[in-house]
Protein backbone atom coordinates (compact mmCIF):
# COMPACT_ATOMS: atom_id res chain seq x y z
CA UNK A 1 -65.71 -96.26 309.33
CA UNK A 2 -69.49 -96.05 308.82
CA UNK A 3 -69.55 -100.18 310.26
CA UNK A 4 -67.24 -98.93 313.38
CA UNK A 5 -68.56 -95.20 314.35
CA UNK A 6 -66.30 -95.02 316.46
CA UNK A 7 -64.35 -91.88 318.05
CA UNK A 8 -60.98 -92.39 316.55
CA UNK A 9 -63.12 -93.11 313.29
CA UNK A 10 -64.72 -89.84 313.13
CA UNK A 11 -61.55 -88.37 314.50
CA UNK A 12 -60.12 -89.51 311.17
CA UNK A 13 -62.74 -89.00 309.18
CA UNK A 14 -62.90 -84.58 310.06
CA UNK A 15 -59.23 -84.75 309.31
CA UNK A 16 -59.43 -86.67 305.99
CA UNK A 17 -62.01 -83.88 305.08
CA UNK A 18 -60.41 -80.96 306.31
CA UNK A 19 -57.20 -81.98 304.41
CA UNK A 20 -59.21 -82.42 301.50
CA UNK A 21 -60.87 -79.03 301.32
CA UNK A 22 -57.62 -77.21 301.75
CA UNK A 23 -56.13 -78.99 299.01
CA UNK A 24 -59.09 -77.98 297.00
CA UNK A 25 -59.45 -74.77 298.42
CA UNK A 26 -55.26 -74.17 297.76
CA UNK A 27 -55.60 -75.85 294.25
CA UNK A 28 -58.51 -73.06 293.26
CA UNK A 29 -56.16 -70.42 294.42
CA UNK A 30 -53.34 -71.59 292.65
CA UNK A 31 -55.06 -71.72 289.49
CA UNK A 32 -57.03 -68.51 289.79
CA UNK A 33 -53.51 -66.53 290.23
CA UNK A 34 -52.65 -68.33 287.26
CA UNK A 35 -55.03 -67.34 285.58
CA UNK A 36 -54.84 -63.82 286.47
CA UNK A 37 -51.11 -63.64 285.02
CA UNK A 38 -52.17 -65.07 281.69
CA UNK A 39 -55.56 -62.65 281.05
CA UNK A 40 -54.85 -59.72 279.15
CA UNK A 41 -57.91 -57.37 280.57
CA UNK A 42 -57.34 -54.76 277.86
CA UNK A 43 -58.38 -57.03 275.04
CA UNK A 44 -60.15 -60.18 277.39
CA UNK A 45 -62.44 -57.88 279.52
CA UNK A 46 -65.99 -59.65 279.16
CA UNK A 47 -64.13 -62.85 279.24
CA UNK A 48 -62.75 -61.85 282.91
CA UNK A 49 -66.53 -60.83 284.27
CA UNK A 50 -67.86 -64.60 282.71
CA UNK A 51 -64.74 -66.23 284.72
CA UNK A 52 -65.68 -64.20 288.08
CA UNK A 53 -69.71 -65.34 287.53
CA UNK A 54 -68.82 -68.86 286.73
CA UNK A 55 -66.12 -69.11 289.90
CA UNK A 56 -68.92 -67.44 292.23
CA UNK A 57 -71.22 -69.90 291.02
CA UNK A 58 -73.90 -67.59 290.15
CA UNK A 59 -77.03 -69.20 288.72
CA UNK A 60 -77.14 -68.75 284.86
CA UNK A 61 -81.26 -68.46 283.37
CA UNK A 62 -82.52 -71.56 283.06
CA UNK A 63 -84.77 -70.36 279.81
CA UNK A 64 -82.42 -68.82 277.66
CA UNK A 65 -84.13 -66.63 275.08
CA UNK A 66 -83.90 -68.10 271.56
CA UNK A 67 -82.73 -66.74 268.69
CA UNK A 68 -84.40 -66.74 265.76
CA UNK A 69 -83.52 -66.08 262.18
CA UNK A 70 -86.74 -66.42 260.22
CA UNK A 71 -86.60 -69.67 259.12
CA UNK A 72 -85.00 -71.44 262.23
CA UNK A 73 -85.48 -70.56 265.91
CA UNK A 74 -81.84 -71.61 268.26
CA UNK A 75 -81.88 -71.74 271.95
CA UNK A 76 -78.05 -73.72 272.34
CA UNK A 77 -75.45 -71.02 272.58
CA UNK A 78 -73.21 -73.04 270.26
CA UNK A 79 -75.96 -72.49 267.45
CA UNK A 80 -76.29 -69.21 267.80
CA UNK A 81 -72.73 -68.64 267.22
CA UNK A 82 -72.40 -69.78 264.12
CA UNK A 83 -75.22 -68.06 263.08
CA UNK A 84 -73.61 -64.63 264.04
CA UNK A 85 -70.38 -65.77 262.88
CA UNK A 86 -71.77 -65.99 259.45
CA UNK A 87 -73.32 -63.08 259.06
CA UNK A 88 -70.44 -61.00 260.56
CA UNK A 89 -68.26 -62.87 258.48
CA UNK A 90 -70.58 -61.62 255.47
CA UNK A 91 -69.88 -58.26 256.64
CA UNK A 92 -68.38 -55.86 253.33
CA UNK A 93 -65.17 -54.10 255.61
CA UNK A 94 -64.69 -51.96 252.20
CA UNK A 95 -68.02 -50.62 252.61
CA UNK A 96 -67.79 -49.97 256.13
CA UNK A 97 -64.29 -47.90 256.14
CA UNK A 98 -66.06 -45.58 253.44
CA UNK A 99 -68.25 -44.57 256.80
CA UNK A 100 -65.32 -43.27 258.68
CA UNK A 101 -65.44 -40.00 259.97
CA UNK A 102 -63.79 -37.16 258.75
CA UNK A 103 -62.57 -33.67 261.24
CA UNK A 104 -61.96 -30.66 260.13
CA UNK A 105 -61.16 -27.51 262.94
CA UNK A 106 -62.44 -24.44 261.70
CA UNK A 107 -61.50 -20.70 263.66
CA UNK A 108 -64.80 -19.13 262.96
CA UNK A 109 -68.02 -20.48 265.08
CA UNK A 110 -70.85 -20.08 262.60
CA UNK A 111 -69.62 -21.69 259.45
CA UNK A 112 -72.13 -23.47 256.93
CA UNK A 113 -70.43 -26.73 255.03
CA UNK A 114 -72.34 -28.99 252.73
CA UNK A 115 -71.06 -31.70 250.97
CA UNK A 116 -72.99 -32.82 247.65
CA UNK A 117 -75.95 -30.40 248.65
CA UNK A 118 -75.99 -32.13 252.18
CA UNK A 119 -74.95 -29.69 255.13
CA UNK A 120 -72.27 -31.36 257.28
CA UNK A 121 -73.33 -31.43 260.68
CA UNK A 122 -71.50 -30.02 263.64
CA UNK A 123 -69.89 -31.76 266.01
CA UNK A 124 -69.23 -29.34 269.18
CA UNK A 125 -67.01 -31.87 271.14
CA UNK A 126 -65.08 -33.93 268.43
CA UNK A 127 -63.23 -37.09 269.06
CA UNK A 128 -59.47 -37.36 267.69
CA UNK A 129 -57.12 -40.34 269.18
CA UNK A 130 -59.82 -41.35 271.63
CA UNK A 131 -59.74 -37.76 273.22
CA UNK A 132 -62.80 -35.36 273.38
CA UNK A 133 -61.84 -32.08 272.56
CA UNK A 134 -64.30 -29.03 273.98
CA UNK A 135 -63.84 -25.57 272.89
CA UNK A 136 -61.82 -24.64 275.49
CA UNK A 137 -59.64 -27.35 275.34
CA UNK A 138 -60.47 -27.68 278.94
CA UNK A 139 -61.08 -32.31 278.58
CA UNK A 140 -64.15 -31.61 280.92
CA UNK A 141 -65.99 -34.24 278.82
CA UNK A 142 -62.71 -36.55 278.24
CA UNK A 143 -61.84 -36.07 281.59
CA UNK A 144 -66.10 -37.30 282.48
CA UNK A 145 -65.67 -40.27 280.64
CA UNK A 146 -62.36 -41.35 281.59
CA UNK A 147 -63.61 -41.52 285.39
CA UNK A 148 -66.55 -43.37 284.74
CA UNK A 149 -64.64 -46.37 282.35
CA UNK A 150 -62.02 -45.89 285.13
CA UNK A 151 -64.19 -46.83 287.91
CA UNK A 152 -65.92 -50.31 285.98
CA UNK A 153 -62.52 -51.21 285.39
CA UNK A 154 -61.89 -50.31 289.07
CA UNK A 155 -64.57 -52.66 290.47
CA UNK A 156 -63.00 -55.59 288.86
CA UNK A 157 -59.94 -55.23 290.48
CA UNK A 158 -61.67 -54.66 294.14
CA UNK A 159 -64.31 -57.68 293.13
CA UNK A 160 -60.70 -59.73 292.59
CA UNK A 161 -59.33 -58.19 296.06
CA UNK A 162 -62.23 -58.98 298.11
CA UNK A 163 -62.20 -63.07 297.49
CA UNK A 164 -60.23 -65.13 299.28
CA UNK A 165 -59.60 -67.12 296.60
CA UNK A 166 -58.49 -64.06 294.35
CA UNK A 167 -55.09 -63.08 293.26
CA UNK A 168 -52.31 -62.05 295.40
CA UNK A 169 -50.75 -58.38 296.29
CA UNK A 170 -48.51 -58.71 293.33
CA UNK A 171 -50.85 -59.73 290.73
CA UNK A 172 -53.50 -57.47 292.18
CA UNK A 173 -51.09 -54.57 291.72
CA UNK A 174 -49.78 -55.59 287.89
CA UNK A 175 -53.49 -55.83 287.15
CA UNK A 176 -54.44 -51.98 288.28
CA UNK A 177 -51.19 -50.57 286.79
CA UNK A 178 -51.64 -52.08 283.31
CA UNK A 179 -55.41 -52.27 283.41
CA UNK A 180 -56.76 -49.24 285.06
CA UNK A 181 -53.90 -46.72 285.96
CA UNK A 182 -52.89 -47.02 281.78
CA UNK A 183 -55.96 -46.09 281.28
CA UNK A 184 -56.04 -42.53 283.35
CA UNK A 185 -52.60 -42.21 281.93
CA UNK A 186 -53.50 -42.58 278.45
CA UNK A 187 -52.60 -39.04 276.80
CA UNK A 188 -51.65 -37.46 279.88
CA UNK A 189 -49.37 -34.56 277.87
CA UNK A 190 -52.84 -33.80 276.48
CA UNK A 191 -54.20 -32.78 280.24
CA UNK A 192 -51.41 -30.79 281.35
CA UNK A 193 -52.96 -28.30 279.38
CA UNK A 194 -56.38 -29.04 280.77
CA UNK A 195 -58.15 -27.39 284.11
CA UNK A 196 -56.75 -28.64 287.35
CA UNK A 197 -60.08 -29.61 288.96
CA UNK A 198 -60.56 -32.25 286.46
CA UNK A 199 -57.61 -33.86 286.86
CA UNK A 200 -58.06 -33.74 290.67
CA UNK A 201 -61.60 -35.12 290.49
CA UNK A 202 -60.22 -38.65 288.58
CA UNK A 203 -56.74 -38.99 290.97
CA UNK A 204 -58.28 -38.23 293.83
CA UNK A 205 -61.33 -41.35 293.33
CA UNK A 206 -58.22 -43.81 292.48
């Protein structure tokens, strides 16, 4: 065709390309849905937000920083790995779990506690199950946080809606149902007891 530039030639030539940028452009789709089906977001959540940089093609740092260790200085990312994987590895869990929090709810307000001549601090909003509980037993706080991990797990799902190469209606829907609505659901006995302006503020922004 480039001897012979003729019209049928280029005639041939857009259609050749046009057919094969749909058949890229379809086989991206395909596998992107697929994709979407297999990821659990719960667990795979940083691993979705690498997938949606590298498939928008945005521009990693050309001068990563390196890593060093004291003795050796890394700039490869495969390097570095196994340099954290040893020393989490190295990790004592035994001595960790003997850092776990303990709650205990008291009636009276002022009460001093020490433990082995240390006074136990306070904690005016404990956590127990993942839920914040105030005073009042009102979730203000809980009901806070929620909304605002609600709404980054939110913007995944619209960054996924607002390709055209994202997933379809179907997936789109599985994915806020499992990934964000679970989460606003997550205790929901707990906030019928709760005020009703909290629970309006997180509904009404989803």
């Amino acid at each position: 065709m480039e001897k012979n530039p003729t019209i049928e030639n280029k005639i041939l030539y857009n259609k050749t390309s046009a057919l094969v940028k749909r058949k890229v452009k379809t086989a991206k789709k395909e596998k992107w849905t697929k994709t979407c089906e297999n990821l659990d977001l719960r667990k795979e959540g940083a691993k979705a937000w690498s997938l949606l940089n590298n498939l928008n093609g945005e521009k990693r740092r050309k001068n990563p920083k390196p890593l060093s260790t004291g003795d050796e200085t890394m700039v490869e990312d495969q390097k570095k790995a196994e340099v954290f994987n040893k020393y989490f590895s190295s990790v004592n869990k035994a001595e960790r779990a003997t850092k776990k929090d303990k709650i205990l709810l008291l009636a009276k307000k002022n009460i001093r506690l020490s433990l082995r001549g240390t006074n136990l601090k306070k904690e005016e909003i404990p956590i127990y199950l993942g839920v914040k509980l105030d005073r009042q037993l009102a979730l203000k706080e809980h009901i806070q946080g929620l909304r605002g991990r609600a709404n980054k797990r939110l913007q995944l799902v619209k960054r996924l809606a607002s390709t055209s190469w994202g997933a379809d209606k179907n997936t789109l829907r599985q994915l806020y149902i499992g990934y964000v609505r679970s989460l606003m659901e997550y205790n929901k006995f707990r906030k019928v007891y709760t005020t009703q302006i909290y629970i309006t503020v997180i509904f009404r922004k989803h």
